[in-house]
C-alpha atoms as a PDB file:
ATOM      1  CA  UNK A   1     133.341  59.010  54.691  1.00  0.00           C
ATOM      2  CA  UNK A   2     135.208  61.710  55.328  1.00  0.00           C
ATOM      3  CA  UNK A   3     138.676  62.230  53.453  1.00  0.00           C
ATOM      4  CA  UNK A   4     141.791  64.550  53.648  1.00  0.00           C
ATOM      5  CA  UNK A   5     144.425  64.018  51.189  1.00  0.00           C
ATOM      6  CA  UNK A   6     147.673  65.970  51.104  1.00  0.00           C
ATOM      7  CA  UNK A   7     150.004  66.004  48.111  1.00  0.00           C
ATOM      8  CA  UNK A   8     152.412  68.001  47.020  1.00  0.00           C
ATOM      9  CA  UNK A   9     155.664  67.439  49.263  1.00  0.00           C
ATOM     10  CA  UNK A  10     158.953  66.705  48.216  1.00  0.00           C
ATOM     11  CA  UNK A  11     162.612  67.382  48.563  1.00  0.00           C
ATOM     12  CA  UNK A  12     163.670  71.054  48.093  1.00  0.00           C
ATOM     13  CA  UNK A  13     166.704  73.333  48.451  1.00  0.00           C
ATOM     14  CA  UNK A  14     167.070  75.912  51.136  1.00  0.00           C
ATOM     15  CA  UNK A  15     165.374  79.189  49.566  1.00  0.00           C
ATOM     16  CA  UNK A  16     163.298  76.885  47.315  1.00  0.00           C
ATOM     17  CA  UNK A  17     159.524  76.796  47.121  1.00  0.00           C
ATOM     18  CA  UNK A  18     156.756  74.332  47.144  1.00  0.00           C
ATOM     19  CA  UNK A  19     152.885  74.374  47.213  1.00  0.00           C
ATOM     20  CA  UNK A  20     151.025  72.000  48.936  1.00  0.00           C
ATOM     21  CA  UNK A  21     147.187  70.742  48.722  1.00  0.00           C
ATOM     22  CA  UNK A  22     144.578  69.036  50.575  1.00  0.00           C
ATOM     23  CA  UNK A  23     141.695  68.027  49.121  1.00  0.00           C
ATOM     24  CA  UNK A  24     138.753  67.110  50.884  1.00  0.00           C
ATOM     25  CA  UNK A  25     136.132  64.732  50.403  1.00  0.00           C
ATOM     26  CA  UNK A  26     132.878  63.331  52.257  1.00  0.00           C
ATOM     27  CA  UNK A  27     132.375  67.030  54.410  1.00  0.00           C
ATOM     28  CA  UNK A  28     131.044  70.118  53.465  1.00  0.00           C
ATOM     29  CA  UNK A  29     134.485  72.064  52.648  1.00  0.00           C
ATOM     30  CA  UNK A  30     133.280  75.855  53.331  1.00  0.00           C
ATOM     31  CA  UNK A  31     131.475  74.759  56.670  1.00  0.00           C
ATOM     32  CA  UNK A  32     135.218  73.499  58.129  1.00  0.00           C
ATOM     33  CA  UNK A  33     137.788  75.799  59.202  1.00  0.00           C
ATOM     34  CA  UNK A  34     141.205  74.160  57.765  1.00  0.00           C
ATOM     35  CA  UNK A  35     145.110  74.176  59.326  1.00  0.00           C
ATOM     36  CA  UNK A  36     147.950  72.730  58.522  1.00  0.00           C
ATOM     37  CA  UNK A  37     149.909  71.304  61.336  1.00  0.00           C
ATOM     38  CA  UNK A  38     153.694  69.598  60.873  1.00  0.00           C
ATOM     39  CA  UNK A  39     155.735  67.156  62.968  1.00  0.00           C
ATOM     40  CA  UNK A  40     159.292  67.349  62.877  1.00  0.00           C
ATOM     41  CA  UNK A  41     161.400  64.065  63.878  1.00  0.00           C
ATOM     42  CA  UNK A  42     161.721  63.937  67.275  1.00  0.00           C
ATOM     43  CA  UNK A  43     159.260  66.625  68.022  1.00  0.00           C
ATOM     44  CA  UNK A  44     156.034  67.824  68.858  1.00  0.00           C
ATOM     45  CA  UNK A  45     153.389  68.340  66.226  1.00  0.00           C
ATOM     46  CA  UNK A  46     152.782  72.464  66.048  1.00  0.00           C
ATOM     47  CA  UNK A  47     150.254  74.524  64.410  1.00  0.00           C
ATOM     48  CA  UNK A  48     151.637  75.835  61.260  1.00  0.00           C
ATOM     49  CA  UNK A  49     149.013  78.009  59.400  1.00  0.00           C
ATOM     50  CA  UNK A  50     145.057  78.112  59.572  1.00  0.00           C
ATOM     51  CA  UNK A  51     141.953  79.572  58.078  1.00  0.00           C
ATOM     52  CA  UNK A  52     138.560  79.712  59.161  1.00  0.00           C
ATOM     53  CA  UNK A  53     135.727  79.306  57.257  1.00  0.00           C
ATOM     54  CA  UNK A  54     135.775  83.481  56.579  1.00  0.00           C
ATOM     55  CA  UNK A  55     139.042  83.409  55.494  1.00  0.00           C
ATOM     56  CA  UNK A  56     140.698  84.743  58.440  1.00  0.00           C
ATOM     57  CA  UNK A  57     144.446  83.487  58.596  1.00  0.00           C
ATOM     58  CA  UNK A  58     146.222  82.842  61.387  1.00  0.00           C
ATOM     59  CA  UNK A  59     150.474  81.961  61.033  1.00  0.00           C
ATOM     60  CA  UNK A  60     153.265  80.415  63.580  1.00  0.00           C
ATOM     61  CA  UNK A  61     155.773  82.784  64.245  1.00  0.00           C
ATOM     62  CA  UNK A  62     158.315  80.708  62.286  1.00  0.00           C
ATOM     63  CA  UNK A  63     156.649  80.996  59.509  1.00  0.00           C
ATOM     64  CA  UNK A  64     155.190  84.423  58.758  1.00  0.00           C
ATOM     65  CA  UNK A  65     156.013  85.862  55.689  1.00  0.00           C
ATOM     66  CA  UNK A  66     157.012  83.011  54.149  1.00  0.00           C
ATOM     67  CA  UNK A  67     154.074  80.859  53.792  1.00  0.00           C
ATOM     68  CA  UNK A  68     150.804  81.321  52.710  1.00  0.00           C
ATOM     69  CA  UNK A  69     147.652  79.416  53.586  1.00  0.00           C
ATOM     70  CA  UNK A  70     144.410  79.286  51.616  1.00  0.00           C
ATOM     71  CA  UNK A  71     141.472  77.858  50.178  1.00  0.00           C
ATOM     72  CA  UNK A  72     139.120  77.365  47.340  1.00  0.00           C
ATOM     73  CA  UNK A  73     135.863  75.939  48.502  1.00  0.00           C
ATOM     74  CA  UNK A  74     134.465  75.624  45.085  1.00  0.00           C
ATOM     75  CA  UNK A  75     137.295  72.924  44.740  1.00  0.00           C
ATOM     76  CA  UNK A  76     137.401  71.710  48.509  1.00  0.00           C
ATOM     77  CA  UNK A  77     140.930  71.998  48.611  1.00  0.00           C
ATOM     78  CA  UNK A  78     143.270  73.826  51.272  1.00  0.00           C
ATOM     79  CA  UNK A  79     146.864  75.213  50.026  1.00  0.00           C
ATOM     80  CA  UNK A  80     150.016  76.214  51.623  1.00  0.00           C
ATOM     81  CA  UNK A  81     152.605  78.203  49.840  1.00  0.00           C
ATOM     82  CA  UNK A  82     155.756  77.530  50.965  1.00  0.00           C
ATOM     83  CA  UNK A  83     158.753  79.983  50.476  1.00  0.00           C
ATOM     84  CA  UNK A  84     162.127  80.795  51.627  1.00  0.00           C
ATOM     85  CA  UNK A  85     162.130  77.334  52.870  1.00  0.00           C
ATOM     86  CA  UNK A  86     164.536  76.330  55.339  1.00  0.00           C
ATOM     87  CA  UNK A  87     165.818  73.202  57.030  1.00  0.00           C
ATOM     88  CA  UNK A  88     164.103  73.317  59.666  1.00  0.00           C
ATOM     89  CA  UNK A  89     160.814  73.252  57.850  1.00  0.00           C
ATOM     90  CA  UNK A  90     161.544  69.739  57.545  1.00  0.00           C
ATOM     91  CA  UNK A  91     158.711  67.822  58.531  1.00  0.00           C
ATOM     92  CA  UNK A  92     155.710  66.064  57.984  1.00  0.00           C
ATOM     93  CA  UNK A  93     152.543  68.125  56.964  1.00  0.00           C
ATOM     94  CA  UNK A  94     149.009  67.576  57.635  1.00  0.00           C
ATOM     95  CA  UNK A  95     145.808  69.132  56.966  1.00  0.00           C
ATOM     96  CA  UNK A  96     143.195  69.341  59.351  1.00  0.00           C
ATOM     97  CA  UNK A  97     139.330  70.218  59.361  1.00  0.00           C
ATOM     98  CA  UNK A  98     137.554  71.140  62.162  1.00  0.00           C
ATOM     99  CA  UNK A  99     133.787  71.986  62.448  1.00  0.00           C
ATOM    100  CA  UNK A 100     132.925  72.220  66.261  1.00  0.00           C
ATOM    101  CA  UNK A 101     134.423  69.686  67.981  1.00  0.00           C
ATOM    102  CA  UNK A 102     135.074  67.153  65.218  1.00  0.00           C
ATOM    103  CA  UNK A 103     138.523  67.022  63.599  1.00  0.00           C
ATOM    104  CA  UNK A 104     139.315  64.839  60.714  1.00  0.00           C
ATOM    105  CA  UNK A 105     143.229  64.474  59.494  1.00  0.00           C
ATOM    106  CA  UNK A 106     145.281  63.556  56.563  1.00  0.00           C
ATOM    107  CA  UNK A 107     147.732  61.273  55.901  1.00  0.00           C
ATOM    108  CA  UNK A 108     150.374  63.555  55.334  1.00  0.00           C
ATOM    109  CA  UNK A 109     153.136  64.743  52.819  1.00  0.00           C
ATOM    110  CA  UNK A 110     156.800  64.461  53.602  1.00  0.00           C
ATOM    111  CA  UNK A 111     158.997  67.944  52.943  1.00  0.00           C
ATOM    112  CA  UNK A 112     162.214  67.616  53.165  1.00  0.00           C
ATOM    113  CA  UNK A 113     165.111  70.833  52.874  1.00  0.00           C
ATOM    114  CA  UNK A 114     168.229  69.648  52.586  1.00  0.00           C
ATOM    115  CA  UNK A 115     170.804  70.884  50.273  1.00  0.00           C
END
């Protein structure tokens, strides 16, 4: 059984950090190229970040050169750095894998920036 979970959301400051995770389960981690995708209230969800199984990183405008997506297979887990955070990075994140045309999803982790 495949499983995604995120952690690592919270409530932060504008110009604060955090770093969130995803660790997978039940799939072959290094065969899956891994994004993280948010949904704002009220909105659409968007790409945010992804990385393919050679490590080739691809960013939403809105976010480039603030975050920073990555991965360690040896510990099946997907990252984002988050920095510079703003309010409108308020959202829900999820992490996605994607081999082919199967994608498997997360739960979720609520960030919130809100002074």
């Amino acid at each position: 059984q495949v499983q995604l979970v995120e952690s690592g959301g919270g409530l932060v400051q504008p110009g604060g950090s955090l770093r969130l995770s995803c660790v997978a389960s039940g799939i072959i981690f290094s065969w899956y190229d891994m994004t993280w995708y948010r949904q704002a209230p009220g909105k659409q969800c968007e790409l945010v970040a992804a990385i393919t199984t050679g490590g080739s990183t691809n960013y939403a405008d809105a976010v480039k050169g603030r975050f920073t997506i990555s991965r360690d297979n040896a510990k099946n887990t997907l990252y984002l750095q988050m920095n510079s955070l703003k309010p409108e990075d308020t959202a829900v994140y999820y992490c996605n894998a994607r081999a082919g045309s199967t994608h498997n999803w997360g739960q979720g982790t609520q960030v919130t920036v809100s002074s």
